[in-house]
N, C-alpha and C. Protein backbone atom coordinates (compact mmCIF):
# COMPACT_ATOMS: atom_id res chain seq x y z
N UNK A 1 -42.60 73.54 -10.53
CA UNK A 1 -41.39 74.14 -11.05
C UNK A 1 -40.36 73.04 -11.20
N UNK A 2 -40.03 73.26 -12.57
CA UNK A 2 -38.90 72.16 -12.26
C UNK A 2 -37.44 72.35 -12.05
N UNK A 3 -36.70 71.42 -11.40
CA UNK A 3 -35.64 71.03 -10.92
C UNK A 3 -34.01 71.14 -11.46
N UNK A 4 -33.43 71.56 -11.15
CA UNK A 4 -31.98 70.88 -11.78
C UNK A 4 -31.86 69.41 -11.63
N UNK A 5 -31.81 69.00 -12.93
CA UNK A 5 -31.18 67.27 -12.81
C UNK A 5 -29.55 67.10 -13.27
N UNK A 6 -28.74 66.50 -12.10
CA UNK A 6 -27.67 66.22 -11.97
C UNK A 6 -27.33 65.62 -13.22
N UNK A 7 -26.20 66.24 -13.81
CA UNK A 7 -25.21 66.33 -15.36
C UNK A 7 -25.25 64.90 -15.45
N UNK A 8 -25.00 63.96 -16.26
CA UNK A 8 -24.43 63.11 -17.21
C UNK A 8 -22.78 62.86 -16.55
N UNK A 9 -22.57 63.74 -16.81
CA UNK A 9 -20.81 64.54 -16.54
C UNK A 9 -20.56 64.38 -15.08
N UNK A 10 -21.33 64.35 -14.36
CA UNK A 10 -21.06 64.80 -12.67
C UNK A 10 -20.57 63.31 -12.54
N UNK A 11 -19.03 63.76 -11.85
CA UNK A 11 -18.42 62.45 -11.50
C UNK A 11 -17.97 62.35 -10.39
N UNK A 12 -18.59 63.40 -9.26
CA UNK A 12 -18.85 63.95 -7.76
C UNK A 12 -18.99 62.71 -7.60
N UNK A 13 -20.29 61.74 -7.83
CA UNK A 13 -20.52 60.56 -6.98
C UNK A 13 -19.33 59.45 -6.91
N UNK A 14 -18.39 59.73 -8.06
CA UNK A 14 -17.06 58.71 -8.46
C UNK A 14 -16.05 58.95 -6.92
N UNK A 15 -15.37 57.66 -6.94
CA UNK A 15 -14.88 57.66 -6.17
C UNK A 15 -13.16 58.19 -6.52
N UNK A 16 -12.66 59.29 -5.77
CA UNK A 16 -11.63 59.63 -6.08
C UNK A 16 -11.13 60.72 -7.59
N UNK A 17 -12.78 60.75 -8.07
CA UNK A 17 -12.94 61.55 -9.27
C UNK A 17 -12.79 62.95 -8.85
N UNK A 18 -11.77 63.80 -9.71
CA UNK A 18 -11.75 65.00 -9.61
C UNK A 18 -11.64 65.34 -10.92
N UNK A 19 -12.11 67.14 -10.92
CA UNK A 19 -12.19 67.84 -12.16
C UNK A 19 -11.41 68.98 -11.93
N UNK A 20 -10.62 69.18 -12.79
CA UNK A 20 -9.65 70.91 -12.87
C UNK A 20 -10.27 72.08 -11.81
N UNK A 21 -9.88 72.76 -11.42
CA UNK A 21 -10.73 73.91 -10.61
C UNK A 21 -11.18 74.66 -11.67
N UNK A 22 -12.44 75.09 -11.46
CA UNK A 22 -12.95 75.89 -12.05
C UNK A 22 -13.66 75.57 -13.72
N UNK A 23 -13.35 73.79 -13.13
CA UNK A 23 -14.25 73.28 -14.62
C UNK A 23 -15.58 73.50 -14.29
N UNK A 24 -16.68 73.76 -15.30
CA UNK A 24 -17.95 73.33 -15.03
C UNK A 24 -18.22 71.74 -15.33
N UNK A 25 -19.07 71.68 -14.12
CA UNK A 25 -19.33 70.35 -13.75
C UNK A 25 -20.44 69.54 -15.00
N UNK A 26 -20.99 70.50 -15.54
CA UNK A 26 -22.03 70.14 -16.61
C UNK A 26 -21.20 69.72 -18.16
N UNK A 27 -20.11 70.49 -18.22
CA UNK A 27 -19.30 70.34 -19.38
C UNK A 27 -17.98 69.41 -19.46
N UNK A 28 -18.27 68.34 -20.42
CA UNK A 28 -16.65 67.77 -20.02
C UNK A 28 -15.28 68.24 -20.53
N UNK A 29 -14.26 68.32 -19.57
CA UNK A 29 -13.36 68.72 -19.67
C UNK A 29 -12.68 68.14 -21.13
N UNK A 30 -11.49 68.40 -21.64
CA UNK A 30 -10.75 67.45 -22.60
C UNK A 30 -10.33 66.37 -22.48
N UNK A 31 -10.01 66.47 -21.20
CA UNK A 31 -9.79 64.90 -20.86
C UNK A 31 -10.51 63.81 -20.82
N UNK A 32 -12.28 64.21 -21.19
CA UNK A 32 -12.84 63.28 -20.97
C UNK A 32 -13.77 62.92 -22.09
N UNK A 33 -13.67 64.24 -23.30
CA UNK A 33 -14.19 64.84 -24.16
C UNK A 33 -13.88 63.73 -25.36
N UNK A 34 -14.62 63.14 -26.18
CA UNK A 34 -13.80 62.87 -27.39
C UNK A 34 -13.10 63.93 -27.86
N UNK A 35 -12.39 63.83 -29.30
CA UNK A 35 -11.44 64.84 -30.01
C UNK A 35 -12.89 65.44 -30.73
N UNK A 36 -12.91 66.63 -31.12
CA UNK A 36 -14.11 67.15 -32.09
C UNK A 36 -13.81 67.79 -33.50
N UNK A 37 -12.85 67.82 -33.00
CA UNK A 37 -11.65 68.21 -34.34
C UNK A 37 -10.96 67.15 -34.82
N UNK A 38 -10.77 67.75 -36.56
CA UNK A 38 -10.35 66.16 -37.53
C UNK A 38 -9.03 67.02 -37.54
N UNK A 39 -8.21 66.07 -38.43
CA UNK A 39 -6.67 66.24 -38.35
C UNK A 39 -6.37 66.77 -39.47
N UNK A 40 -5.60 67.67 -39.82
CA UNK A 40 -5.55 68.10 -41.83
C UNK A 40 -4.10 67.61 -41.94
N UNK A 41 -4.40 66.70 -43.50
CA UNK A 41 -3.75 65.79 -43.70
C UNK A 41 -3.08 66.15 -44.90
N UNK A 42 -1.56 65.88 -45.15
CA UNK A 42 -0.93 66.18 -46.05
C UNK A 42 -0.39 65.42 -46.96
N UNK A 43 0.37 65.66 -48.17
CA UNK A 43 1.19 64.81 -48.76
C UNK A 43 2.88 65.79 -49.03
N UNK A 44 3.98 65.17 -48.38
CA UNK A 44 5.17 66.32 -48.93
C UNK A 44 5.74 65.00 -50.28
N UNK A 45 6.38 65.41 -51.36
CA UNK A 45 6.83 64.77 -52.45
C UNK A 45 8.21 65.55 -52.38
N UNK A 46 9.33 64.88 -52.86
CA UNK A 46 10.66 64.77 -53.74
C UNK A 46 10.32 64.69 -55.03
N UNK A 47 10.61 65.94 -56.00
CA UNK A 47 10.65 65.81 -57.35
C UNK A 47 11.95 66.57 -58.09
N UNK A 48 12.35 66.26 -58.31
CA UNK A 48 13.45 67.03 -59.26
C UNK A 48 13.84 68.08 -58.52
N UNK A 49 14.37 68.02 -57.57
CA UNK A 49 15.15 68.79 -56.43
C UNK A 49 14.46 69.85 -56.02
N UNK A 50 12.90 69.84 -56.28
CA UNK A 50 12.01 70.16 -55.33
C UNK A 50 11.47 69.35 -54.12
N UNK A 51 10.99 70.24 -52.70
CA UNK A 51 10.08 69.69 -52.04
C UNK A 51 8.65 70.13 -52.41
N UNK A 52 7.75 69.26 -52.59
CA UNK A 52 6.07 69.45 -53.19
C UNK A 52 5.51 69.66 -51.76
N UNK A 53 4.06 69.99 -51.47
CA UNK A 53 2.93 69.71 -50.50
C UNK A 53 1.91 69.89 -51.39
N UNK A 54 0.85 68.61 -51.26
CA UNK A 54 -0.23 68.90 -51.67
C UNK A 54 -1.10 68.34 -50.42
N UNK A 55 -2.74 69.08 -50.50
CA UNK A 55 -3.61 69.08 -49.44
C UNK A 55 -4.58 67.95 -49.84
N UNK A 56 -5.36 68.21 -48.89
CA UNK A 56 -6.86 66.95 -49.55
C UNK A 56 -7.29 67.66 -50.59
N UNK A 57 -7.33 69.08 -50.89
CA UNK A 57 -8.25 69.58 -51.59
C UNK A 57 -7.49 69.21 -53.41
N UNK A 58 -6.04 68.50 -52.97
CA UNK A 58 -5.51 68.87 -54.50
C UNK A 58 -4.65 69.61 -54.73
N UNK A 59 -4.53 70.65 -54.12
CA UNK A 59 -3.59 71.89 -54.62
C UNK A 59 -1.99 71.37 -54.27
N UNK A 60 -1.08 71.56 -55.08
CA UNK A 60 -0.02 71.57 -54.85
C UNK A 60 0.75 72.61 -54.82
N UNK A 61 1.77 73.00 -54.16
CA UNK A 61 2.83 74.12 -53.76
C UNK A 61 4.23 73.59 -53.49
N UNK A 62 5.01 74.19 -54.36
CA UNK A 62 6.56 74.34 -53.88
C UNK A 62 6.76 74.65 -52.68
N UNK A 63 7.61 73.90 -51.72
CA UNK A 63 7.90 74.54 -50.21
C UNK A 63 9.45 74.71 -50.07
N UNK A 64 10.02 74.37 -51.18
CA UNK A 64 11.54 74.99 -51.23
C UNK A 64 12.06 73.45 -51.85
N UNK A 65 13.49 73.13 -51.64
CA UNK A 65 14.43 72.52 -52.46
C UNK A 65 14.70 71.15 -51.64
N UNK A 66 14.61 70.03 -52.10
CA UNK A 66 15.35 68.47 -51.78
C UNK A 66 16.10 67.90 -52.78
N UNK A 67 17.12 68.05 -52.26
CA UNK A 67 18.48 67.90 -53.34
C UNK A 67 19.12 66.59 -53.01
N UNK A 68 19.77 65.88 -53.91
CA UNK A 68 20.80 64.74 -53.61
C UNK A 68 21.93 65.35 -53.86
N UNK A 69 23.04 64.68 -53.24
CA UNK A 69 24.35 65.21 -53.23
C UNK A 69 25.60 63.86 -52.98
N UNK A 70 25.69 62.98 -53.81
CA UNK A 70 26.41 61.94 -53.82
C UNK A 70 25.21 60.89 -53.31
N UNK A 71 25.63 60.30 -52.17
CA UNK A 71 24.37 59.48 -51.49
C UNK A 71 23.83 60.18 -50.03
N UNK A 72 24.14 61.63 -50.07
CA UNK A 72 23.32 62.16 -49.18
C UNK A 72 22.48 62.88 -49.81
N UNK A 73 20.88 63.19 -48.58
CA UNK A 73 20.14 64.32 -49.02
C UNK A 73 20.23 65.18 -47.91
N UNK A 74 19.25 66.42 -48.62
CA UNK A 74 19.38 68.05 -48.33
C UNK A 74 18.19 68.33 -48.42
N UNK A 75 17.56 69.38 -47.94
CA UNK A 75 16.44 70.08 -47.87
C UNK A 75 16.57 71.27 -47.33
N UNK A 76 15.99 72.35 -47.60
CA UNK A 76 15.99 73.39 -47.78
C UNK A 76 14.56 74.29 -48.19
N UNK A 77 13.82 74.47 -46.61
CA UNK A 77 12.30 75.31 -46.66
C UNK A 77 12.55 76.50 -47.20
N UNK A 78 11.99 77.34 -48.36
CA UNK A 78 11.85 78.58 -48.73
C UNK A 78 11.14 79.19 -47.35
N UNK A 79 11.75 80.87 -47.30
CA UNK A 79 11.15 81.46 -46.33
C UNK A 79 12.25 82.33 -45.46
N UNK A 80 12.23 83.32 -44.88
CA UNK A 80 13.09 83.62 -43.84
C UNK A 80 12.95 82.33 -42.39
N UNK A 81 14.53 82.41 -42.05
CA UNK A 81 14.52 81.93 -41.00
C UNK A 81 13.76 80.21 -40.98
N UNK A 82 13.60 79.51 -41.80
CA UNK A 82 12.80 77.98 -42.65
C UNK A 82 13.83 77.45 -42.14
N UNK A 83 13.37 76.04 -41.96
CA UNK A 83 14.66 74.97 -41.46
C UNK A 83 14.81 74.38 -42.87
N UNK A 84 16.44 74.09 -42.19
CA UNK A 84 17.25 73.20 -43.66
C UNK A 84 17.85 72.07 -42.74
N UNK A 85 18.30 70.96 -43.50
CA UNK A 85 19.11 70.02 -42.94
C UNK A 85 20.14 69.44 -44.16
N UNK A 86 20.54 69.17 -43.72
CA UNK A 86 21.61 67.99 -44.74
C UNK A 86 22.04 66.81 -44.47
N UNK A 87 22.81 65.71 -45.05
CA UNK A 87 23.48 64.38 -44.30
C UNK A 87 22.42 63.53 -44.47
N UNK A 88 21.19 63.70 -45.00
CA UNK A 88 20.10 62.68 -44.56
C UNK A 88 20.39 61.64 -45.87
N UNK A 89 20.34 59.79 -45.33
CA UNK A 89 20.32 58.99 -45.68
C UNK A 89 19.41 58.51 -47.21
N UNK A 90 18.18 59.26 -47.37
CA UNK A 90 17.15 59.00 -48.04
C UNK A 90 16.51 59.98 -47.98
N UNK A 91 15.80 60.09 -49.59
CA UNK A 91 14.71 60.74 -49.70
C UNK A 91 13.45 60.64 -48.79
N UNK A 92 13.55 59.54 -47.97
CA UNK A 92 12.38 59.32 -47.70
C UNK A 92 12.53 60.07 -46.23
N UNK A 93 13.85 59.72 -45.88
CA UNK A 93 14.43 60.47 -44.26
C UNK A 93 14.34 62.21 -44.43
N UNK A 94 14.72 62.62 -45.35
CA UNK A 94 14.63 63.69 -46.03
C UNK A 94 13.23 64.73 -45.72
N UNK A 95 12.43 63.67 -46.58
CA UNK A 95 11.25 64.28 -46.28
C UNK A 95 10.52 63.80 -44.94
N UNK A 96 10.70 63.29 -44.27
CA UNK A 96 10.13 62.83 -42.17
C UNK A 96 11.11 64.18 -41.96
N UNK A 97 12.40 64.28 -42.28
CA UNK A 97 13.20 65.59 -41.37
C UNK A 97 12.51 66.74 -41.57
N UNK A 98 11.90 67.20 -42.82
CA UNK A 98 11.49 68.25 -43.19
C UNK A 98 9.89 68.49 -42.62
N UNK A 99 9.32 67.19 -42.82
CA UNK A 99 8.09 67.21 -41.66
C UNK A 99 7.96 67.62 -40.57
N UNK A 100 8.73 66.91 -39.76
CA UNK A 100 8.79 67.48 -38.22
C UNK A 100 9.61 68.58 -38.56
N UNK A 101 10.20 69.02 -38.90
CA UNK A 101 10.61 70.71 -38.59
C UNK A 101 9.36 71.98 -39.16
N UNK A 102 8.54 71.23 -39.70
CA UNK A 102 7.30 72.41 -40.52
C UNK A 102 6.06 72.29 -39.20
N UNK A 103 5.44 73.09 -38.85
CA UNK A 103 4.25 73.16 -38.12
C UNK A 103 3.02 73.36 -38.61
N UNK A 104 1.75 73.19 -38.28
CA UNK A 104 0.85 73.37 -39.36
C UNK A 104 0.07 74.62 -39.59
N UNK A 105 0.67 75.49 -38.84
CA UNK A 105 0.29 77.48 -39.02
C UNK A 105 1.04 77.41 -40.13
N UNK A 106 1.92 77.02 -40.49
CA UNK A 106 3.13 77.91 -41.69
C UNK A 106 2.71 76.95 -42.66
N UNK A 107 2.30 75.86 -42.58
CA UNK A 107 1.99 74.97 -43.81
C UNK A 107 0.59 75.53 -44.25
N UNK A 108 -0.53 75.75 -42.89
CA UNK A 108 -1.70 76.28 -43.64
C UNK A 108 -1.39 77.48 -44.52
N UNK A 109 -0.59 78.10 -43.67
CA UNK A 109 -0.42 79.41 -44.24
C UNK A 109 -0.03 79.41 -46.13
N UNK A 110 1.30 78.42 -46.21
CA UNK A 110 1.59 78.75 -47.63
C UNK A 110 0.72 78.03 -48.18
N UNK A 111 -0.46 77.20 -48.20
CA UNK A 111 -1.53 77.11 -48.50
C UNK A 111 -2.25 78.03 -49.20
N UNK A 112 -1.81 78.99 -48.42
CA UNK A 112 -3.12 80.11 -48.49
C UNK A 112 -2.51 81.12 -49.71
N UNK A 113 -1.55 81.34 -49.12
CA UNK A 113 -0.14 82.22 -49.73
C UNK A 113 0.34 81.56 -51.48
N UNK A 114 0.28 80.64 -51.69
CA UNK A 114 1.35 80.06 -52.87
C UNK A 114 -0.02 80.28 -53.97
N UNK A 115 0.16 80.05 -54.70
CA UNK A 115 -0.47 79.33 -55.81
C UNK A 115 -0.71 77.62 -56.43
N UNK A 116 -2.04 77.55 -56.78
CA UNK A 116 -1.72 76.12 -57.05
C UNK A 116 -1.22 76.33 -58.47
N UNK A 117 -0.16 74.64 -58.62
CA UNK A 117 0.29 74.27 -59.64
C UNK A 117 -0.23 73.55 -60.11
N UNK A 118 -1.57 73.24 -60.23
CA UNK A 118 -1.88 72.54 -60.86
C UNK A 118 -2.41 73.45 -62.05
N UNK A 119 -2.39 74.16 -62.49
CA UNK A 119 -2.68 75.18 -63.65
C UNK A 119 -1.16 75.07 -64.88
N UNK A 120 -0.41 74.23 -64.04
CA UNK A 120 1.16 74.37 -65.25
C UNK A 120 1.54 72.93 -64.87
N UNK A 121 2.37 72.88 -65.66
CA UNK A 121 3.19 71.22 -66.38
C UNK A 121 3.00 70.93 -64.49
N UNK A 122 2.03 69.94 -64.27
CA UNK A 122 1.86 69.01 -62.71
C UNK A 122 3.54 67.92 -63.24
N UNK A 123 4.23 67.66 -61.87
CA UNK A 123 5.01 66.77 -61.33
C UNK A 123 3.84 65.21 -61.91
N UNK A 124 5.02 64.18 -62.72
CA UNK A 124 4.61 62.71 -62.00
C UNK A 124 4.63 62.53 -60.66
N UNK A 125 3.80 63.07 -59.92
CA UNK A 125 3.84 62.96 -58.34
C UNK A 125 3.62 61.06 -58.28
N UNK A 126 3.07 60.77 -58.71
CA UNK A 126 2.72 59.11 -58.00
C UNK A 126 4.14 58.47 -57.81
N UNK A 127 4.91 58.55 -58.79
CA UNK A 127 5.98 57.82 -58.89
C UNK A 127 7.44 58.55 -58.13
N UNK A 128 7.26 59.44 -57.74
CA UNK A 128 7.57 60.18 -56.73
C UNK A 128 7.59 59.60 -55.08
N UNK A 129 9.49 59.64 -54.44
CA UNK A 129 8.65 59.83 -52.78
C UNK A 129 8.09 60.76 -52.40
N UNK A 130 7.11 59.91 -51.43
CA UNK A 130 6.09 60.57 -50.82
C UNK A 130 6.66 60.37 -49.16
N UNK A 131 5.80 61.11 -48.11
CA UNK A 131 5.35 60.71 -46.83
C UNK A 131 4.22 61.75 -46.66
N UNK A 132 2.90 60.85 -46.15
CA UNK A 132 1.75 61.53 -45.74
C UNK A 132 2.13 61.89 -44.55
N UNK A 133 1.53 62.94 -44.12
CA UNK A 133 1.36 63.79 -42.86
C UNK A 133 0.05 64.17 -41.97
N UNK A 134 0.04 64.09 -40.91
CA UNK A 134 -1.25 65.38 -40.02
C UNK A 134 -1.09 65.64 -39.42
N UNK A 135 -2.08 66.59 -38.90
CA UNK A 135 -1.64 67.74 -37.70
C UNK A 135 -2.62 68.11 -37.33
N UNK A 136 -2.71 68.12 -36.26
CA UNK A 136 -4.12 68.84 -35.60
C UNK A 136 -3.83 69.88 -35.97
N UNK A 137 -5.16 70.47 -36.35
CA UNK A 137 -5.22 72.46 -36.76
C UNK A 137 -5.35 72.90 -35.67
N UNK A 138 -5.15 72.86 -34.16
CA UNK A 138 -4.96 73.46 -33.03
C UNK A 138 -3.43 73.85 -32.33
N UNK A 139 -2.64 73.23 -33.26
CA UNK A 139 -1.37 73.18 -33.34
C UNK A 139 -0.68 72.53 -32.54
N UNK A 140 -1.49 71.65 -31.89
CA UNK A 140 -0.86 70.70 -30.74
C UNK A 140 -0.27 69.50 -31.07
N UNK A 141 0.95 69.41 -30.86
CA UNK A 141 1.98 68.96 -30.80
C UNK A 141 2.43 68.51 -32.77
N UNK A 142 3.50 67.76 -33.27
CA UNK A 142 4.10 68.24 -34.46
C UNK A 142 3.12 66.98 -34.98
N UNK A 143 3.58 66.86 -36.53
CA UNK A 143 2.80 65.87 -36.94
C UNK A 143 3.14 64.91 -37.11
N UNK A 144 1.71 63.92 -37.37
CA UNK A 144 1.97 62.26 -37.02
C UNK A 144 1.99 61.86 -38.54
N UNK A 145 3.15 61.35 -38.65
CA UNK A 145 3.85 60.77 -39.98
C UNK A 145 3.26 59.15 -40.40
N UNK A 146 2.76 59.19 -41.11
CA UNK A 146 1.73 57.80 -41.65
C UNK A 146 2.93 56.80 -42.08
N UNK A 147 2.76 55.44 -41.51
CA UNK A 147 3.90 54.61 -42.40
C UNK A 147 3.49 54.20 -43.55
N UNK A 148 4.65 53.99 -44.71
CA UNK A 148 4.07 53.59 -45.41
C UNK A 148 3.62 53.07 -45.72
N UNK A 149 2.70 52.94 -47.23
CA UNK A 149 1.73 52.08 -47.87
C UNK A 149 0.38 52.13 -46.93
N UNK A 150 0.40 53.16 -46.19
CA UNK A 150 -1.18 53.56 -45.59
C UNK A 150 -1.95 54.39 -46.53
């Protein structure tokens, strides 16, 4: 008959090694786990006093208004209750402010929700600011803003 053979994982023999209560000893915790999940990655654009998002897949969606106003900018998320800001230095500050205030439930969501534009007159997006974005789809913690020219 055969045996239980002691986990891979078992770090009982480690010195000073402990595991959460009530972890199983066969399974590694997160802490010890690589990540298994990829990150979904965005693009937000400034166009003609729109804010854009487009996904990996392509699709683009209006997410409400980025306005100039002398040498400040503005933004303004469509939606009840959506964050806005104003005073910001740059388009480019503009869109990082509007990043970290979006989470990636409400971004998947109008994903899901909008329509793509790419079926009517598409934005010169290239020549357009940009800032790429991601977010873990587990919703843990806000997203990590790519510098540019990545």
């Amino acid at each position: 008959m055969p045996t239980a053979q002691p986990s891979a994982n078992d770090l009982s023999a480690l010195p000073g090694a402990t595991l959460p209560e009530a972890t199983d000893r066969a399974t590694p915790t997160p802490e010890l786990a690589p990540t298994a999940h990829a990150t979904q990655r965005f693009t937000l654009y400034a166009w003609h006093g729109h804010l854009y998002a487009s996904n990996v897949r392509g699709k683009l969606i209006d997410l409400g208004t980025l306005t100039q106003d002398g040498d400040r900018w503005a933004y303004d998320i469509d939606g009840e209750r959506c964050p806005a800001d104003s005073g910001l230095a740059s388009a480019e500050e503009a869109l990082a402010a509007a990043a970290r205030s979006l989470g990636f439930l409400y971004l998947d969501g109008q994903f899901t929700a909008q329509r793509d534009l790419s079926d009517v007159h598409r934005p010169d997006l290239p020549d357009a600011p940009q800032l790429r974005i991601a977010f873990d789809p587990h919703g843990q913690g806000g997203p990590l803003i790519e510098p540019p020219g990545h």
